[in-house]
PDB file of N, CA and C in Angstrom:
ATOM      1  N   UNK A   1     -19.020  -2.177  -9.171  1.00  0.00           N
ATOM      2  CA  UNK A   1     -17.922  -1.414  -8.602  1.00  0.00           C
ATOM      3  C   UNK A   1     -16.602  -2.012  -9.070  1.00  0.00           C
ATOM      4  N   UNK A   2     -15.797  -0.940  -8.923  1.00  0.00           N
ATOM      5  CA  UNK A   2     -14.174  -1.439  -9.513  1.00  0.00           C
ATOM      6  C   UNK A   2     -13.374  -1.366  -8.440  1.00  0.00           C
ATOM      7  N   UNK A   3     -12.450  -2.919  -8.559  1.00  0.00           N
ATOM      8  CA  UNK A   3     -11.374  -2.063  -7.167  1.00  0.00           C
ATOM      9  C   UNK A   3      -9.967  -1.855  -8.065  1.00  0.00           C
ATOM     10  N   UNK A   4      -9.851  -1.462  -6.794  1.00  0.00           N
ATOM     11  CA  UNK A   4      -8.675  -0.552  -6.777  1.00  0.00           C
ATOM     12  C   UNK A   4      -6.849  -0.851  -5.788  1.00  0.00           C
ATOM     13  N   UNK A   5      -6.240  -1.108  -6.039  1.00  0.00           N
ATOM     14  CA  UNK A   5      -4.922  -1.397  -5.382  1.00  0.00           C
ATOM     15  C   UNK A   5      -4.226   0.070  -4.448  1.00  0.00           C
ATOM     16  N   UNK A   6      -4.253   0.326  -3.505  1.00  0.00           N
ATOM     17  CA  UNK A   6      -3.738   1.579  -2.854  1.00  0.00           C
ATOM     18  C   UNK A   6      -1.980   0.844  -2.672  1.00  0.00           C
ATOM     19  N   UNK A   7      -0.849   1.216  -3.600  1.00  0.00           N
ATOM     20  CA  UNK A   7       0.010   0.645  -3.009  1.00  0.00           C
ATOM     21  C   UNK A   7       0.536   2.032  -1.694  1.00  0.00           C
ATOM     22  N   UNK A   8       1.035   1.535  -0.717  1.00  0.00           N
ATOM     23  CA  UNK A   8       1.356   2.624   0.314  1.00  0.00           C
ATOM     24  C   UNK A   8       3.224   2.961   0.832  1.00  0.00           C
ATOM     25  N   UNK A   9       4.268   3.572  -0.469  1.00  0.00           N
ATOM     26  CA  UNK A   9       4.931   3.883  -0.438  1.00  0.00           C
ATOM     27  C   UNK A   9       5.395   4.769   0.296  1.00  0.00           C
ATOM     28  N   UNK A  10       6.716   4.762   1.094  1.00  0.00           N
ATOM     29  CA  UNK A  10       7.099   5.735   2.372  1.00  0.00           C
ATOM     30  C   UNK A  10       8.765   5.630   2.504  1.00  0.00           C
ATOM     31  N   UNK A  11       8.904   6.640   3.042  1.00  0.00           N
ATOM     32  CA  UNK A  11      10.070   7.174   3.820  1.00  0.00           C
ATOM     33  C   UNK A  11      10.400   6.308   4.850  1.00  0.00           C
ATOM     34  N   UNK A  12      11.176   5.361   5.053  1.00  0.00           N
ATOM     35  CA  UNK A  12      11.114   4.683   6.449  1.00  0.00           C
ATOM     36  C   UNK A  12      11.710   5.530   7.354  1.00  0.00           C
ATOM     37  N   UNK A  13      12.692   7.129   6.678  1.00  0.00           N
ATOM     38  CA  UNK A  13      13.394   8.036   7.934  1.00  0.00           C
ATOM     39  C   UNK A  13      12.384   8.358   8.653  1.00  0.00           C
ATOM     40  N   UNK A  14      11.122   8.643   7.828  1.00  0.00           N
ATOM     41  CA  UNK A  14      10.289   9.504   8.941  1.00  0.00           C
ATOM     42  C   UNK A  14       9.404   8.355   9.713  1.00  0.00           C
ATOM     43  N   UNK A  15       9.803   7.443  10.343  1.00  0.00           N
ATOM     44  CA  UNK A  15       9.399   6.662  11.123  1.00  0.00           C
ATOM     45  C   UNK A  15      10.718   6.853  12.600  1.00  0.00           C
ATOM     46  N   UNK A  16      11.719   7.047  12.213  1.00  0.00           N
ATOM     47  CA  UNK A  16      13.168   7.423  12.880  1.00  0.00           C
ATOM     48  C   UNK A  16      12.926   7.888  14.358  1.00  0.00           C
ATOM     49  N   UNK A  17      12.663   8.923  14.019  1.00  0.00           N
ATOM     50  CA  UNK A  17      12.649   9.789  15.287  1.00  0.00           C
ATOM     51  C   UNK A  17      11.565   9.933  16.288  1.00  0.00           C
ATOM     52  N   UNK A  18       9.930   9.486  15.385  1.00  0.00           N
ATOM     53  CA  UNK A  18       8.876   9.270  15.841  1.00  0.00           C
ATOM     54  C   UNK A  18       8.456   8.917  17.780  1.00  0.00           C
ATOM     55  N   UNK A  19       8.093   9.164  18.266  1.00  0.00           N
ATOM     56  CA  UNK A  19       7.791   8.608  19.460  1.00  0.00           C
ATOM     57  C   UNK A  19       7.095   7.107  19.716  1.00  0.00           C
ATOM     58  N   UNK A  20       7.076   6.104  20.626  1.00  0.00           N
ATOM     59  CA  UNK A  20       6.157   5.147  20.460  1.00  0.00           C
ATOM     60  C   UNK A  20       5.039   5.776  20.610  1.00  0.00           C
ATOM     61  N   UNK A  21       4.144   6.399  21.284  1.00  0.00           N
ATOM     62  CA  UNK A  21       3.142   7.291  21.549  1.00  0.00           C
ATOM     63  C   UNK A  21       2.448   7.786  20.158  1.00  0.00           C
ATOM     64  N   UNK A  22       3.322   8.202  19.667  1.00  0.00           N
ATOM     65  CA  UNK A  22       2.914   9.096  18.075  1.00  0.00           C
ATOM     66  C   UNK A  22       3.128   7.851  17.333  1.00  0.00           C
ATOM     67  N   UNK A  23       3.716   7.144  17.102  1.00  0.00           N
ATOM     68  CA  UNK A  23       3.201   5.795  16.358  1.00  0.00           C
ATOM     69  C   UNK A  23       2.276   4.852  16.501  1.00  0.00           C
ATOM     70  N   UNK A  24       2.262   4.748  18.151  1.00  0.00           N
ATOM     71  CA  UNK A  24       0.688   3.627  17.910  1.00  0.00           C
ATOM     72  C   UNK A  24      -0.262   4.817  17.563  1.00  0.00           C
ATOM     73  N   UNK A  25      -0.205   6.222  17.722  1.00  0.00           N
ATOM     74  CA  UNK A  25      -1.576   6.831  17.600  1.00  0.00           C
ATOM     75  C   UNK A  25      -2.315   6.839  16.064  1.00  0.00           C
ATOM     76  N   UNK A  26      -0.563   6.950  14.995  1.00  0.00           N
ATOM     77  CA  UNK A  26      -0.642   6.504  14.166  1.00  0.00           C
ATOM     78  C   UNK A  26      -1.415   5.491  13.501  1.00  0.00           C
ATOM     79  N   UNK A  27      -0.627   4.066  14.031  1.00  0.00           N
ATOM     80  CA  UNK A  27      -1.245   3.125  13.487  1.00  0.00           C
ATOM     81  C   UNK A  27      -2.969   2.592  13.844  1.00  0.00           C
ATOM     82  N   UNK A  28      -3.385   3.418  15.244  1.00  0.00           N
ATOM     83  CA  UNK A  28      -4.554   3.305  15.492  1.00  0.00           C
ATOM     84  C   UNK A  28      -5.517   3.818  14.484  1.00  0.00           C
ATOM     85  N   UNK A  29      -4.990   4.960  13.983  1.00  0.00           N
ATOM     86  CA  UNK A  29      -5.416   5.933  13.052  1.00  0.00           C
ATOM     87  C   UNK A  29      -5.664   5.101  11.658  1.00  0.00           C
ATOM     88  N   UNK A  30      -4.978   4.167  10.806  1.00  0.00           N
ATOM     89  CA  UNK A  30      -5.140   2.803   9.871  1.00  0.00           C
ATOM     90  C   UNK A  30      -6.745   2.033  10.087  1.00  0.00           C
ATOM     91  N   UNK A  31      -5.931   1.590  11.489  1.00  0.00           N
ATOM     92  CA  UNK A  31      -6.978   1.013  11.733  1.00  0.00           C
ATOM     93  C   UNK A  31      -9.150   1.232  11.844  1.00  0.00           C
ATOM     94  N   UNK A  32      -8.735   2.504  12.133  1.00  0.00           N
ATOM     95  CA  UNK A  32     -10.247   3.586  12.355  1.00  0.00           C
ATOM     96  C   UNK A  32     -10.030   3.745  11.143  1.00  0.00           C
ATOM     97  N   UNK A  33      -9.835   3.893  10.286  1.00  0.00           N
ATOM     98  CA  UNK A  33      -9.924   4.114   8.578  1.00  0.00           C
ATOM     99  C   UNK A  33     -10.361   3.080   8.283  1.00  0.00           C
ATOM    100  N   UNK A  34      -9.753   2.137   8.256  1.00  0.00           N
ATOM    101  CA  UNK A  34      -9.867   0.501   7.359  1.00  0.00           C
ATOM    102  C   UNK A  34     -11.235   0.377   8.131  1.00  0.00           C
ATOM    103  N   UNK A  35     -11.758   0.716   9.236  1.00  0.00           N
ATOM    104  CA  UNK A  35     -13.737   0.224  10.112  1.00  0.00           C
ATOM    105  C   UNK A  35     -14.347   1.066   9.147  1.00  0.00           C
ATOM    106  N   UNK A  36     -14.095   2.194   8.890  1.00  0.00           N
ATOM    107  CA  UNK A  36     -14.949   3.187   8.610  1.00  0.00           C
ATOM    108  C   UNK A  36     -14.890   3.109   6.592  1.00  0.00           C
ATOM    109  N   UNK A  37     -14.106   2.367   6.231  1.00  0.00           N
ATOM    110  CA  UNK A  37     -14.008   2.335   5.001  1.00  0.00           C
ATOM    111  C   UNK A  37     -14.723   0.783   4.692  1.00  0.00           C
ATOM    112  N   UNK A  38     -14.297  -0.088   5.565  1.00  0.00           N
ATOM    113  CA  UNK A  38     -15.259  -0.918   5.797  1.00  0.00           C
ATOM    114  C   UNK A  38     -17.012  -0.828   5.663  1.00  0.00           C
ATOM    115  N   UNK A  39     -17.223  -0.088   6.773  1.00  0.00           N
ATOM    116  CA  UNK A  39     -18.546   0.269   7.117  1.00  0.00           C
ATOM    117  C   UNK A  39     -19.390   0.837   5.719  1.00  0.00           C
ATOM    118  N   UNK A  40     -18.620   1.258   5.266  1.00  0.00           N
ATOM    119  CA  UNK A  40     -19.159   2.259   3.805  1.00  0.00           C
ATOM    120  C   UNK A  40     -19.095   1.598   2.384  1.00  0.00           C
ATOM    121  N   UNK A  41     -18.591   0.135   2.445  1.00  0.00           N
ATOM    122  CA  UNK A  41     -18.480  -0.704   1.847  1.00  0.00           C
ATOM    123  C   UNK A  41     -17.270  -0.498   0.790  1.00  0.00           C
ATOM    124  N   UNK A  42     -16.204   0.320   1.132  1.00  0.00           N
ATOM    125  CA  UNK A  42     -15.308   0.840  -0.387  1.00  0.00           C
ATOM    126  C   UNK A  42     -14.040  -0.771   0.171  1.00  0.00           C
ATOM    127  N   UNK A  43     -13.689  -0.733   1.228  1.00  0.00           N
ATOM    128  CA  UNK A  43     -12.334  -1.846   1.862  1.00  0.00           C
ATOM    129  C   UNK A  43     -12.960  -3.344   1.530  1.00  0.00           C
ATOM    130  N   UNK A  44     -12.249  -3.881   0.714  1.00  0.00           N
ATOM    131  CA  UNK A  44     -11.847  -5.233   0.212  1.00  0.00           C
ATOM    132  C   UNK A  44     -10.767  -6.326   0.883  1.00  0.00           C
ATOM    133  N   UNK A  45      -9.863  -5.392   1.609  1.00  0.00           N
ATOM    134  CA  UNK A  45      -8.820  -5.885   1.783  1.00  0.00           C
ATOM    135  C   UNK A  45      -7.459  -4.756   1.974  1.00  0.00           C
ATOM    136  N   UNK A  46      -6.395  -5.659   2.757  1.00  0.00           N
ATOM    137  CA  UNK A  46      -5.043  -4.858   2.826  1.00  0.00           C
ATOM    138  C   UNK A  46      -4.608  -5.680   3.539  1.00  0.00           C
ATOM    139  N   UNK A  47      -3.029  -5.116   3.635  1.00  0.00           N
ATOM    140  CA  UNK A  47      -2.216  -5.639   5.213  1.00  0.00           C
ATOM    141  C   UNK A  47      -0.631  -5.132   4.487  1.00  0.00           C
ATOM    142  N   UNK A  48      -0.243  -4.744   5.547  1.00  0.00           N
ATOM    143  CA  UNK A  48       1.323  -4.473   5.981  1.00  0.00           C
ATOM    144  C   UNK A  48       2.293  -5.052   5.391  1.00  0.00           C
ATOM    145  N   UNK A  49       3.036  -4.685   4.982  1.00  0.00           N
ATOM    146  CA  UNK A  49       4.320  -5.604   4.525  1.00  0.00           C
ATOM    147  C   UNK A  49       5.386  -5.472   5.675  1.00  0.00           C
ATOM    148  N   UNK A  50       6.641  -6.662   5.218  1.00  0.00           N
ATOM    149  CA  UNK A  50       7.674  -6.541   6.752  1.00  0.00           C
ATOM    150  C   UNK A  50       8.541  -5.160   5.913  1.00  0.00           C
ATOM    151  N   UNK A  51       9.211  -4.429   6.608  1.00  0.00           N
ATOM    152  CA  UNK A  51       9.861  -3.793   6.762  1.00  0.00           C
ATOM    153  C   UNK A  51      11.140  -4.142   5.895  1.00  0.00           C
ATOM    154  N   UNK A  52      11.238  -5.486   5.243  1.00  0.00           N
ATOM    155  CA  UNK A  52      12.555  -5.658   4.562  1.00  0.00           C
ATOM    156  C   UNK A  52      11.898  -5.207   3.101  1.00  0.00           C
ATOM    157  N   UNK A  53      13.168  -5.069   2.416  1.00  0.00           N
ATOM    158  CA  UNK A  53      12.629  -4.660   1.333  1.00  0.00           C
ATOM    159  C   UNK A  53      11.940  -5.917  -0.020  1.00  0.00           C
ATOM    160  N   UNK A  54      12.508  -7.281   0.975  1.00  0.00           N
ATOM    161  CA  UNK A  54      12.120  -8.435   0.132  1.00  0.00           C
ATOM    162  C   UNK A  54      12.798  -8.851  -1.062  1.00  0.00           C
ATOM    163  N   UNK A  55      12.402  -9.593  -2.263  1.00  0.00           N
ATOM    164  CA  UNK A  55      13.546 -10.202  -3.416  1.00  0.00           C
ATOM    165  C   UNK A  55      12.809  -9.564  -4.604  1.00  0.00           C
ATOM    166  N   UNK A  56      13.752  -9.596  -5.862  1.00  0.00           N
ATOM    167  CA  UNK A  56      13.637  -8.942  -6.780  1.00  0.00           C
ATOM    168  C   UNK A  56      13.695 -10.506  -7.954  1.00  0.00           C
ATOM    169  N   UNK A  57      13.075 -11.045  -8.847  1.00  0.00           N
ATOM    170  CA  UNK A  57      12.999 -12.051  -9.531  1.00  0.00           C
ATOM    171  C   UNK A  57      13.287 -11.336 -10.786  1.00  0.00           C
ATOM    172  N   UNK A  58      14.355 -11.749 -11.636  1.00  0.00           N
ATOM    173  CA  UNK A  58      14.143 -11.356 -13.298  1.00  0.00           C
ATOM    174  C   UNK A  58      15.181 -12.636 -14.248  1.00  0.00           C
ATOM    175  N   UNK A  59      14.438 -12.706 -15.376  1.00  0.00           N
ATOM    176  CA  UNK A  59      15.161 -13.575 -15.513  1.00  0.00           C
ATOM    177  C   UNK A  59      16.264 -12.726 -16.619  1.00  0.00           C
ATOM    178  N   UNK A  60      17.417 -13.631 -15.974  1.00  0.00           N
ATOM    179  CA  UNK A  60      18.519 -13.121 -17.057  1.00  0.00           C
ATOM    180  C   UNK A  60      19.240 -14.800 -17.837  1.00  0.00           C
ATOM    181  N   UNK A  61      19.430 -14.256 -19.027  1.00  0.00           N
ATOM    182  CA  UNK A  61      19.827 -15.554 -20.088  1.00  0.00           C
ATOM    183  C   UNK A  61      18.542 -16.890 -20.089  1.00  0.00           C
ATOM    184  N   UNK A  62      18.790 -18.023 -19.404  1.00  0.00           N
ATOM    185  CA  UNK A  62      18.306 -19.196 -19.503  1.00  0.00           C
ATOM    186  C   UNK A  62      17.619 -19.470 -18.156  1.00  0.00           C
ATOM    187  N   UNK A  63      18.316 -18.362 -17.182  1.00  0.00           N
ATOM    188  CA  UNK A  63      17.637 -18.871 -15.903  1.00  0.00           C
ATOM    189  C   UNK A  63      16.599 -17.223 -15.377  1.00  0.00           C
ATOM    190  N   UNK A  64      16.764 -17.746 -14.486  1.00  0.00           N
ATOM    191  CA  UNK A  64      16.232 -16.732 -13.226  1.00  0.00           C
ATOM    192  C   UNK A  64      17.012 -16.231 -11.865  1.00  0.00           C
ATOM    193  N   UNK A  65      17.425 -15.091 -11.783  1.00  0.00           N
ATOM    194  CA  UNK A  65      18.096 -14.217 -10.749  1.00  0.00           C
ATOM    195  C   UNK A  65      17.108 -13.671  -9.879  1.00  0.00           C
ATOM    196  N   UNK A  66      17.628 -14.050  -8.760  1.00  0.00           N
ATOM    197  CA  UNK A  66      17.102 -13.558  -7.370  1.00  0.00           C
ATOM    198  C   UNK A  66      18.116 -12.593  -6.327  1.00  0.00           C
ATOM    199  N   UNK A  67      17.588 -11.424  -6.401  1.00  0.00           N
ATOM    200  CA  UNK A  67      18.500 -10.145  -5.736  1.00  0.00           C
ATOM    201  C   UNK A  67      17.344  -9.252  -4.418  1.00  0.00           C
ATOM    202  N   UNK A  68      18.194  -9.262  -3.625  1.00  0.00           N
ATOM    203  CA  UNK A  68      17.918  -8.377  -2.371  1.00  0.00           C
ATOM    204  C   UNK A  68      17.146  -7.018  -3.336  1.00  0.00           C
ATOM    205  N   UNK A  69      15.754  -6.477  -2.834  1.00  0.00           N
ATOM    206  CA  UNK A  69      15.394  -5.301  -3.237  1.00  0.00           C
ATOM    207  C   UNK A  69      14.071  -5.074  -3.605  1.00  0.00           C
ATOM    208  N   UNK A  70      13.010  -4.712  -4.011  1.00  0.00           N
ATOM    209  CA  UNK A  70      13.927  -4.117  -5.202  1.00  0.00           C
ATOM    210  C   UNK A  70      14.392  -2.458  -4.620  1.00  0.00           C
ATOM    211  N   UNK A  71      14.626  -1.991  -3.667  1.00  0.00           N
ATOM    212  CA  UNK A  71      14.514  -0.654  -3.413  1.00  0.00           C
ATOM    213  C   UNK A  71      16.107  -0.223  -2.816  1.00  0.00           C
ATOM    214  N   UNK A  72      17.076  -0.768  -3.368  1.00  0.00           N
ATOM    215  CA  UNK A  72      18.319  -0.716  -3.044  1.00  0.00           C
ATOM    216  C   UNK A  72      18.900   0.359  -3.463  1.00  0.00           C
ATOM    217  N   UNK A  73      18.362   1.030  -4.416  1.00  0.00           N
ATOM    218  CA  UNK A  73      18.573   2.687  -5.077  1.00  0.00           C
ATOM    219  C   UNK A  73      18.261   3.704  -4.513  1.00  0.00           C
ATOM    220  N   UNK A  74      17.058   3.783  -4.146  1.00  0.00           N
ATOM    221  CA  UNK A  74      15.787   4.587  -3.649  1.00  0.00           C
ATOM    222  C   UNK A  74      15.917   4.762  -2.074  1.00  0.00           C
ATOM    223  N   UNK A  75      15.265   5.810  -1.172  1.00  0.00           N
ATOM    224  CA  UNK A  75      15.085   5.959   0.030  1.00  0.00           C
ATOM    225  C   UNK A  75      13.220   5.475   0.309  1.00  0.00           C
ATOM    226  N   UNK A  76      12.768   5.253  -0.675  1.00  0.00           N
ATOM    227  CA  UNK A  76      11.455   4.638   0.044  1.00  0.00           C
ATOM    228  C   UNK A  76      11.145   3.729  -0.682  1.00  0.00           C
ATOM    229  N   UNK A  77      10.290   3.052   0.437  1.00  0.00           N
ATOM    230  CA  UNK A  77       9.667   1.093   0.342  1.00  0.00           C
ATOM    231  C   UNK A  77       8.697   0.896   0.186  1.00  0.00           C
ATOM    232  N   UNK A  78       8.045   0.240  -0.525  1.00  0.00           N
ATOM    233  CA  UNK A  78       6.444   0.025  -0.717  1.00  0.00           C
ATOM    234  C   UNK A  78       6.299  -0.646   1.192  1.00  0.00           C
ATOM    235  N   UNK A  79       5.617  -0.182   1.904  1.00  0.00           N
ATOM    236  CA  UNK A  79       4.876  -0.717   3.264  1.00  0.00           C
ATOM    237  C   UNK A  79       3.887  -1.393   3.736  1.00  0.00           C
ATOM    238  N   UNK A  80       2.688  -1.141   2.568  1.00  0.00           N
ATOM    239  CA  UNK A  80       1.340  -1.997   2.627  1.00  0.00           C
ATOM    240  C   UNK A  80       0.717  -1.679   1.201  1.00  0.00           C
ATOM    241  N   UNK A  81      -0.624  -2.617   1.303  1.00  0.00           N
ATOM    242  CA  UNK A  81      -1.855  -2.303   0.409  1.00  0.00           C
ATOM    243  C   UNK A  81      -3.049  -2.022   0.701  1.00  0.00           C
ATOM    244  N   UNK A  82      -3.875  -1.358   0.551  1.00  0.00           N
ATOM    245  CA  UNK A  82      -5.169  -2.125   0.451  1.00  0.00           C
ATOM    246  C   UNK A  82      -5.626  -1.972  -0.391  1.00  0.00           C
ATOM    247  N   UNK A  83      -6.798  -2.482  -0.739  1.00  0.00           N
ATOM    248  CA  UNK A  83      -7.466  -3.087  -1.919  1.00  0.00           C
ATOM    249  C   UNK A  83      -9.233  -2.714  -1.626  1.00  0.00           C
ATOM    250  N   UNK A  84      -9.121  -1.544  -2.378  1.00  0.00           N
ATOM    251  CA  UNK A  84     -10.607  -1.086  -2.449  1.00  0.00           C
ATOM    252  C   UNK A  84     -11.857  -1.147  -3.466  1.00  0.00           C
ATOM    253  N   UNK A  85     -12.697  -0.931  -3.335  1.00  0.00           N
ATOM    254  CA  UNK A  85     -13.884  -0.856  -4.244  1.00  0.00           C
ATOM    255  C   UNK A  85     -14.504   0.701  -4.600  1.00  0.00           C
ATOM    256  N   UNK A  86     -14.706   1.014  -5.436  1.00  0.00           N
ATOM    257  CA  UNK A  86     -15.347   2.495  -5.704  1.00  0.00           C
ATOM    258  C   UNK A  86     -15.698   3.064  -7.447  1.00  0.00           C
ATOM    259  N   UNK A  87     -16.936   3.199  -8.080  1.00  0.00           N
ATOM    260  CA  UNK A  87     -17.484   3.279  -9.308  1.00  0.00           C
ATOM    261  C   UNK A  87     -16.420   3.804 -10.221  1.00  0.00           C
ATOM    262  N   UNK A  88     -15.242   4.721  -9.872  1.00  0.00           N
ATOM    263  CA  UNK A  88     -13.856   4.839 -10.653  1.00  0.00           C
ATOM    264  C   UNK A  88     -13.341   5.681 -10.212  1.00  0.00           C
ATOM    265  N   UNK A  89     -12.444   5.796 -11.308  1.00  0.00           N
ATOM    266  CA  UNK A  89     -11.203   6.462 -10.620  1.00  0.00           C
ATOM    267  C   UNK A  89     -11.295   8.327  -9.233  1.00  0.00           C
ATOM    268  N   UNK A  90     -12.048   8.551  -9.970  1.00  0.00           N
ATOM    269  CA  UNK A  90     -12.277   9.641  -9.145  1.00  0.00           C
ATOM    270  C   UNK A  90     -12.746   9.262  -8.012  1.00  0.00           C
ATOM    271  N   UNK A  91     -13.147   8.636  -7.491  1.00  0.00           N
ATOM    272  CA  UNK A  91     -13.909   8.010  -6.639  1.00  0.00           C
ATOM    273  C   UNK A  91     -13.102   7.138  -5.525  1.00  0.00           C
ATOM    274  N   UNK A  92     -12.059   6.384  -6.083  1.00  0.00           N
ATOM    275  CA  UNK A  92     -11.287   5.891  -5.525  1.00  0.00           C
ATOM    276  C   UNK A  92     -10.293   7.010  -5.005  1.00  0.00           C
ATOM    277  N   UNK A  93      -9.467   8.170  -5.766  1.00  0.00           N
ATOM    278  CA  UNK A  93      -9.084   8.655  -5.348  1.00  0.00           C
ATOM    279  C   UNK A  93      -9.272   9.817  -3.892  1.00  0.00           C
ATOM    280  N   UNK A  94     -10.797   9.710  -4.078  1.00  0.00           N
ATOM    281  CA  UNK A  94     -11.146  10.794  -3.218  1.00  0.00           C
ATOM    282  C   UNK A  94     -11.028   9.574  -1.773  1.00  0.00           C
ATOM    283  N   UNK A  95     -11.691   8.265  -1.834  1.00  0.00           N
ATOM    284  CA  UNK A  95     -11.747   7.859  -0.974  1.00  0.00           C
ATOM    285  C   UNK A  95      -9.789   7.490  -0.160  1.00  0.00           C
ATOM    286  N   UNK A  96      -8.678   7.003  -1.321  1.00  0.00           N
ATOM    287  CA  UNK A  96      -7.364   7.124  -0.930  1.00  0.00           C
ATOM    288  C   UNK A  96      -6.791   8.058  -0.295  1.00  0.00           C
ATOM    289  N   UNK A  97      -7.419   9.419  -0.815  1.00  0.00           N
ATOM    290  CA  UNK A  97      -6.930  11.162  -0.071  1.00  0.00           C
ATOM    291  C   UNK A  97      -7.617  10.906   1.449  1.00  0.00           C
ATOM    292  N   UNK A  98      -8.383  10.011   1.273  1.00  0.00           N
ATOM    293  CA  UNK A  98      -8.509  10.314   3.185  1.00  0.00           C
ATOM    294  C   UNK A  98      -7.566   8.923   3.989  1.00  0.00           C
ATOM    295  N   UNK A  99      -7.061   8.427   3.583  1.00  0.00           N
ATOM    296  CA  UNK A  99      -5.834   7.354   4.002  1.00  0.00           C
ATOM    297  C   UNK A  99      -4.827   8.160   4.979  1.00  0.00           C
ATOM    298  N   UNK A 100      -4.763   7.521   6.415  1.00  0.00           N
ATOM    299  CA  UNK A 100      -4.222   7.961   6.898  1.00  0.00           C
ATOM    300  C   UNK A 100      -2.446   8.026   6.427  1.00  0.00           C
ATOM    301  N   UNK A 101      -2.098   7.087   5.426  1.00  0.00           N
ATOM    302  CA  UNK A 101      -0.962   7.189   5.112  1.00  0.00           C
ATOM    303  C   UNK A 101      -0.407   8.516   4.510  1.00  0.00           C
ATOM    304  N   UNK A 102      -1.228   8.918   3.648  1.00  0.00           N
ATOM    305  CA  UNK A 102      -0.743   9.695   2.708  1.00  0.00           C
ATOM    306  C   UNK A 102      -0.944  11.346   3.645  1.00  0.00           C
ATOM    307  N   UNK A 103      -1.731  11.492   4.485  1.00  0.00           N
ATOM    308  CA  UNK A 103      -2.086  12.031   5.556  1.00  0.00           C
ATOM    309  C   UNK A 103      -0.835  12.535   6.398  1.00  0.00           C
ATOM    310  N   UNK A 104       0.135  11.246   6.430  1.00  0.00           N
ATOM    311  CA  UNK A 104       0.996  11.438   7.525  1.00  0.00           C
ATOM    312  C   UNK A 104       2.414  11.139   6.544  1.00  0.00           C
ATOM    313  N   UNK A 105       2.349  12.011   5.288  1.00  0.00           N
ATOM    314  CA  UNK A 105       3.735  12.215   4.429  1.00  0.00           C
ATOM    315  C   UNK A 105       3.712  10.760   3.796  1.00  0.00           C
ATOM    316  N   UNK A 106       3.144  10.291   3.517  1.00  0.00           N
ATOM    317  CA  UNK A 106       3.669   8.768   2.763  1.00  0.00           C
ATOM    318  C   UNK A 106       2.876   9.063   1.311  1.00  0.00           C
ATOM    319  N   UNK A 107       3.142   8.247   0.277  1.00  0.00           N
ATOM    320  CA  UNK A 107       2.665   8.430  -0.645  1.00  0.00           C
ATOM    321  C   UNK A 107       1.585   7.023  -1.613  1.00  0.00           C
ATOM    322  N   UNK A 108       0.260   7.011  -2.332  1.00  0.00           N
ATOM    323  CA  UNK A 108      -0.038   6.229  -2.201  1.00  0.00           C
ATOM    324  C   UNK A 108      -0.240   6.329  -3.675  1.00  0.00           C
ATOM    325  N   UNK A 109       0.312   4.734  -4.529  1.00  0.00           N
ATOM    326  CA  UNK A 109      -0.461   4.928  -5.722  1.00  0.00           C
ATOM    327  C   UNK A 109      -1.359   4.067  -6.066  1.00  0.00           C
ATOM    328  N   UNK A 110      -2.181   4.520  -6.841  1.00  0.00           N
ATOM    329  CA  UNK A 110      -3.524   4.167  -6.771  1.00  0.00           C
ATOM    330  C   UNK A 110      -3.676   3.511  -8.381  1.00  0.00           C
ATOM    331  N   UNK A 111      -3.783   2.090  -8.671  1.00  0.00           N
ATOM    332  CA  UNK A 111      -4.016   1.174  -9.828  1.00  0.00           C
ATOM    333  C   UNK A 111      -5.378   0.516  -9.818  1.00  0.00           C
ATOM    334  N   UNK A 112      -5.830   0.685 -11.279  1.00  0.00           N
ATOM    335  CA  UNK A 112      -7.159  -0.091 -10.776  1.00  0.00           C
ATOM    336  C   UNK A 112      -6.875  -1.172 -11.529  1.00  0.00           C
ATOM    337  N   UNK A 113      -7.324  -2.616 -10.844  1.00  0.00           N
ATOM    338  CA  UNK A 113      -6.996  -3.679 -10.762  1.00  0.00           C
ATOM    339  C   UNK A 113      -7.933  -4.602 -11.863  1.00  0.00           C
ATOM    340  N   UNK A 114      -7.326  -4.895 -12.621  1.00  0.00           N
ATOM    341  CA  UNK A 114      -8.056  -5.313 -14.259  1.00  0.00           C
ATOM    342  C   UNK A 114      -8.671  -7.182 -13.906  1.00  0.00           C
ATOM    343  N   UNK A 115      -9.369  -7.094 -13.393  1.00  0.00           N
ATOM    344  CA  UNK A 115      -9.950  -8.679 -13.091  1.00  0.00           C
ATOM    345  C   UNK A 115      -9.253  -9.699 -14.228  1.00  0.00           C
ATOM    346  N   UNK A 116      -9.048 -10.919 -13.674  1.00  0.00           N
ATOM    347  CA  UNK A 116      -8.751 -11.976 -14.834  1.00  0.00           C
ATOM    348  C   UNK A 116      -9.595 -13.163 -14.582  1.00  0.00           C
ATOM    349  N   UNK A 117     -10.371 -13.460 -15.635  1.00  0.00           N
ATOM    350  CA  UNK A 117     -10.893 -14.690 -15.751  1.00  0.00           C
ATOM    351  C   UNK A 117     -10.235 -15.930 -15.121  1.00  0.00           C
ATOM    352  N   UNK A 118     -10.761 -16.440 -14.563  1.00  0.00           N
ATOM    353  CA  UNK A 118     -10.580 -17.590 -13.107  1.00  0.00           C
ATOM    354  C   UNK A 118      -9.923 -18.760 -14.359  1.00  0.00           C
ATOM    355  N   UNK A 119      -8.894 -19.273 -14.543  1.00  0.00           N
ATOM    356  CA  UNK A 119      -8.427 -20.780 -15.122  1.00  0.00           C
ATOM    357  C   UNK A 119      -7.792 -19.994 -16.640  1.00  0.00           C
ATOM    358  N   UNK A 120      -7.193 -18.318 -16.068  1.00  0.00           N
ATOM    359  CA  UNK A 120      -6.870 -17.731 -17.417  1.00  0.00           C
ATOM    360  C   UNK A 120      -5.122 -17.734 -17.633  1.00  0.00           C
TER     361      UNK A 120
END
């Protein structure tokens, strides 16, 4: 099996107006995914990112620059990952289309993750 990287890109407006009610039902909703994706053996892994948008590393001239971002342009933030297993791409995708993220307006892209030899 091959995995797969679900990055889970979003709108943070449409979190805005949301109810607490309609958000934990939400995030309960993750959670019953990630058992049941579990259970079926495709979930490897995931977890949440914070809400900031975090640092941006590049090097410019001789050194290295560190800047607030990288999403300082844009209205949406990468939010989480997970990290699945599934024989390829089609496969992965069908299993990502049932992600409650993408479910509830967020958008998810889907990389398959090229193994590297351990001491490479």
């Amino acid at each position: 099996m091959n995995e797969y990287l679900l990055a889970l890109h979003e709108d943070p407006t449409l979190w805005a107006d949301m109810s607490p009610e309609d958000m934990q039902r939400i995030i309960e909703s993750y959670g019953a995914w990630a058992r049941k994706m579990g259970e079926e053996g495709h979930l490897r892994g995931g977890q949440k990112l914070k809400d900031e948008p975090g640092r941006v590393l590049r090097k410019t001239g001789s050194g290295i620059k560190t800047v607030d971002g990288p999403y300082s342009e844009t209205k949406e933030i990468l939010g989480g990952f997970f990290i699945i297993a599934a024989k390829d791409y089609d496969e992965a995708a069908r299993v990502a289309a049932s992600c409650p993220h993408v479910l509830n307006g967020g958008t998810i892209e889907l990389r398959e993750i090229d193994p590297v030899e351990d001491g490479a």
